[in-house]
Protein backbone atom coordinates (compact mmCIF):
# COMPACT_ATOMS: atom_id res chain seq x y z
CA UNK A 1 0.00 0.00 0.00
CA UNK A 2 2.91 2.20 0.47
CA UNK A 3 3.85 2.09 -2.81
CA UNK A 4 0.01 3.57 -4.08
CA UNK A 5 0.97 6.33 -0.93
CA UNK A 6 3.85 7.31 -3.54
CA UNK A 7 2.28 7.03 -6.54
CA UNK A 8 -0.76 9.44 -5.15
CA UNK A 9 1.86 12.03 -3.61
CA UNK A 10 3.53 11.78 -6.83
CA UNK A 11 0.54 12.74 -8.95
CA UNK A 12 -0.52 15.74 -6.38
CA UNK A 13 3.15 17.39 -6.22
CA UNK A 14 3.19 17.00 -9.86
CA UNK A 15 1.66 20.45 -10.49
CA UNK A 16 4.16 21.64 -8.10
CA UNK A 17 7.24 20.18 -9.21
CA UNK A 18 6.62 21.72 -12.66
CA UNK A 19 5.08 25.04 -11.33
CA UNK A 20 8.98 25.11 -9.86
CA UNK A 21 10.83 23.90 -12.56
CA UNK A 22 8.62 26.37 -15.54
CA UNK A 23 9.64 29.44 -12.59
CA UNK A 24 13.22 28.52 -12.71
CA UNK A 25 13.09 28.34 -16.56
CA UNK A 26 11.64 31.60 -17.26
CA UNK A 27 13.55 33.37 -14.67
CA UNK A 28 16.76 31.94 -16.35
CA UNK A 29 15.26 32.92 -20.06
CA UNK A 30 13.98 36.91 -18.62
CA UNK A 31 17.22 37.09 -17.12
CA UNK A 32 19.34 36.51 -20.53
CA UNK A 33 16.79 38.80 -22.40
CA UNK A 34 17.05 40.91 -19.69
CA UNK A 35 20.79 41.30 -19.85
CA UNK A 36 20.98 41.48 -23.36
CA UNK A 37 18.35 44.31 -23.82
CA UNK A 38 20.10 45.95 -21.35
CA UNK A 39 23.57 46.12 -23.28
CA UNK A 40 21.67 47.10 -25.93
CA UNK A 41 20.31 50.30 -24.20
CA UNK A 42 23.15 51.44 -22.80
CA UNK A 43 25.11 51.36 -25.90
CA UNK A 44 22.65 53.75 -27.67
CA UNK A 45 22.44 55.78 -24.41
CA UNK A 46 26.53 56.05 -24.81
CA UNK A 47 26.61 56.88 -28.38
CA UNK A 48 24.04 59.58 -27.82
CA UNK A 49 26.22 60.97 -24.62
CA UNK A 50 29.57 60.64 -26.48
CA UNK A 51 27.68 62.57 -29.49
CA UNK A 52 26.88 65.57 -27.86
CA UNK A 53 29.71 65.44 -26.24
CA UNK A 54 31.55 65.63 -29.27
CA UNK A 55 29.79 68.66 -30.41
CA UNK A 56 30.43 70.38 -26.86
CA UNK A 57 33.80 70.13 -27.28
CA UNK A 58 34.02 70.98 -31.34
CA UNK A 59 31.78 73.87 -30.30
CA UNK A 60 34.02 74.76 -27.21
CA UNK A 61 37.45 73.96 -29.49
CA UNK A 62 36.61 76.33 -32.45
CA UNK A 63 35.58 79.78 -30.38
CA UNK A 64 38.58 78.61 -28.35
CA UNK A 65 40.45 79.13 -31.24
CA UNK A 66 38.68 82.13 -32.86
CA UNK A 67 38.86 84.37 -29.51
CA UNK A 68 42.54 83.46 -29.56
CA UNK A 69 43.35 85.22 -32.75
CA UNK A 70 41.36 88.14 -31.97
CA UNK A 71 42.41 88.13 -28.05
CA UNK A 72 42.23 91.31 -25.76
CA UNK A 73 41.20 91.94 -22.19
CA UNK A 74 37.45 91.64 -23.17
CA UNK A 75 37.79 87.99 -24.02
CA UNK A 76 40.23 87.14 -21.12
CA UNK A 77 36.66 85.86 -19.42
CA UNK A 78 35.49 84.24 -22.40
CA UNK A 79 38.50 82.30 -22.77
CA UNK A 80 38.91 81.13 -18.88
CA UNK A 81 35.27 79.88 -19.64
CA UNK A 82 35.80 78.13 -22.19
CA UNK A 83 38.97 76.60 -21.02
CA UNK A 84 36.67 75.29 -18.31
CA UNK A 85 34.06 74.09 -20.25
CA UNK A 86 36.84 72.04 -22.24
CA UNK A 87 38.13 71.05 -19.34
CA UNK A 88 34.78 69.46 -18.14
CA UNK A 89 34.63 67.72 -21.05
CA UNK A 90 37.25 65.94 -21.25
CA UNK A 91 37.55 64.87 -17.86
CA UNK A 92 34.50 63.25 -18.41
CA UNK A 93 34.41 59.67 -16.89
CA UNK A 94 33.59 57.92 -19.87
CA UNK A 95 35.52 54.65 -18.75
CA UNK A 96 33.25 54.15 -15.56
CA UNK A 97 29.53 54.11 -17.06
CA UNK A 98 28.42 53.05 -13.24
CA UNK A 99 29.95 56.49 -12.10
CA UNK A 100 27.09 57.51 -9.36
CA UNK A 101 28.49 61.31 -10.47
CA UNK A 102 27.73 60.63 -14.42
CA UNK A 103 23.99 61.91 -14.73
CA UNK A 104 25.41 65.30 -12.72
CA UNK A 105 28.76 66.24 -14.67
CA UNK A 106 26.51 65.59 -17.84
CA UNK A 107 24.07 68.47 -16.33
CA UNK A 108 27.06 70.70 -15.40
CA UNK A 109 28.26 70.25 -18.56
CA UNK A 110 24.85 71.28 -20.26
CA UNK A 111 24.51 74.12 -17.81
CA UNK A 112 28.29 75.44 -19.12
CA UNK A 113 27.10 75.36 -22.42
CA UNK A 114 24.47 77.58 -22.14
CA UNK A 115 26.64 79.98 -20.03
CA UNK A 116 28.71 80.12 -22.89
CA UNK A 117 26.49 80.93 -25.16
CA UNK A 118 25.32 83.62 -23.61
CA UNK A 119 28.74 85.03 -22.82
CA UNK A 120 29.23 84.88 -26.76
CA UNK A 121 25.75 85.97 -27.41
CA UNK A 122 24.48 83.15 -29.55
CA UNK A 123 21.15 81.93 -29.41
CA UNK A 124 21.68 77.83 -29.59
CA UNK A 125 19.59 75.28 -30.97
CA UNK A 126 21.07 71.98 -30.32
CA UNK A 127 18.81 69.69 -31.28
CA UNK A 128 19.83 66.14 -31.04
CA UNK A 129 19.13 64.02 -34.58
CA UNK A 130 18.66 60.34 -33.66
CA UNK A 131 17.91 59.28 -36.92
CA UNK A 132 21.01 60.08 -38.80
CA UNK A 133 24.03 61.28 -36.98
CA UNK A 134 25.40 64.19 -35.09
CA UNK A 135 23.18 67.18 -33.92
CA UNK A 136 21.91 70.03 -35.92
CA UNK A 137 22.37 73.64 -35.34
């Protein structure tokens, strides 16, 4: 009789036993997707960060460069700013994307920009293009 005792306890922990095994299954199968939807986020996320970026520091590069051919005290400010704003940019931590500090040099960074721009008196309109490449002006 012990052996129909088994068979019984078998059939009622059968629902169980596969309820357990289908949870370990998916969990294993929503982790992988998981993980690999996660890469794939935070490789567009970079691309867009290391994009404007770029243009921060082309933008920064070329007045840079254009207030140092036509330097006098007036521009001494302009200059220190945009020294700094360089600076910023490429001390970046780019290497540690888990930097807790990331999300807060990008807005100091942002917030330089437009200091800039208003030291130089030029009305921006960054405007980031996801669809091609590179921002428009």
């Amino acid at each position: 009789m012990e052996s129909a005792e088994d068979l019984f306890e078998d059939i009622v922990m059968c629902e169980e036993r596969y309820r357990g095994e289908g949870y370990e299954e998916g969990f294993a199968e929503g982790n992988h997707v998981g993980e690999s939807e996660g890469k794939q986020y935070g490789a567009v996320y970079g691309a867009r960060a290391g994009s404007e970026l770029g243009c921060y520091l082309g933008f920064a590069s070329t007045w840079r460069h254009l207030l140092t051919l036509s330097s006098d005290d007036k521009q001494s400010k302009k200059i220190k700013t945009l020294d700094s704003l360089i600076k910023m940019i490429q001390s970046f931590p780019c290497d540690d994307p888990a930097s807790d500090k990331l999300q807060e040099d990008m807005a100091k960074i942002r917030g330089k920009v437009k200091q800039v721009c208003s030291m130089l008196n030029i009305q921006p309109d960054f405007k980031m293009n996801y669809e091609g490449s590179g921002l428009s002006f």
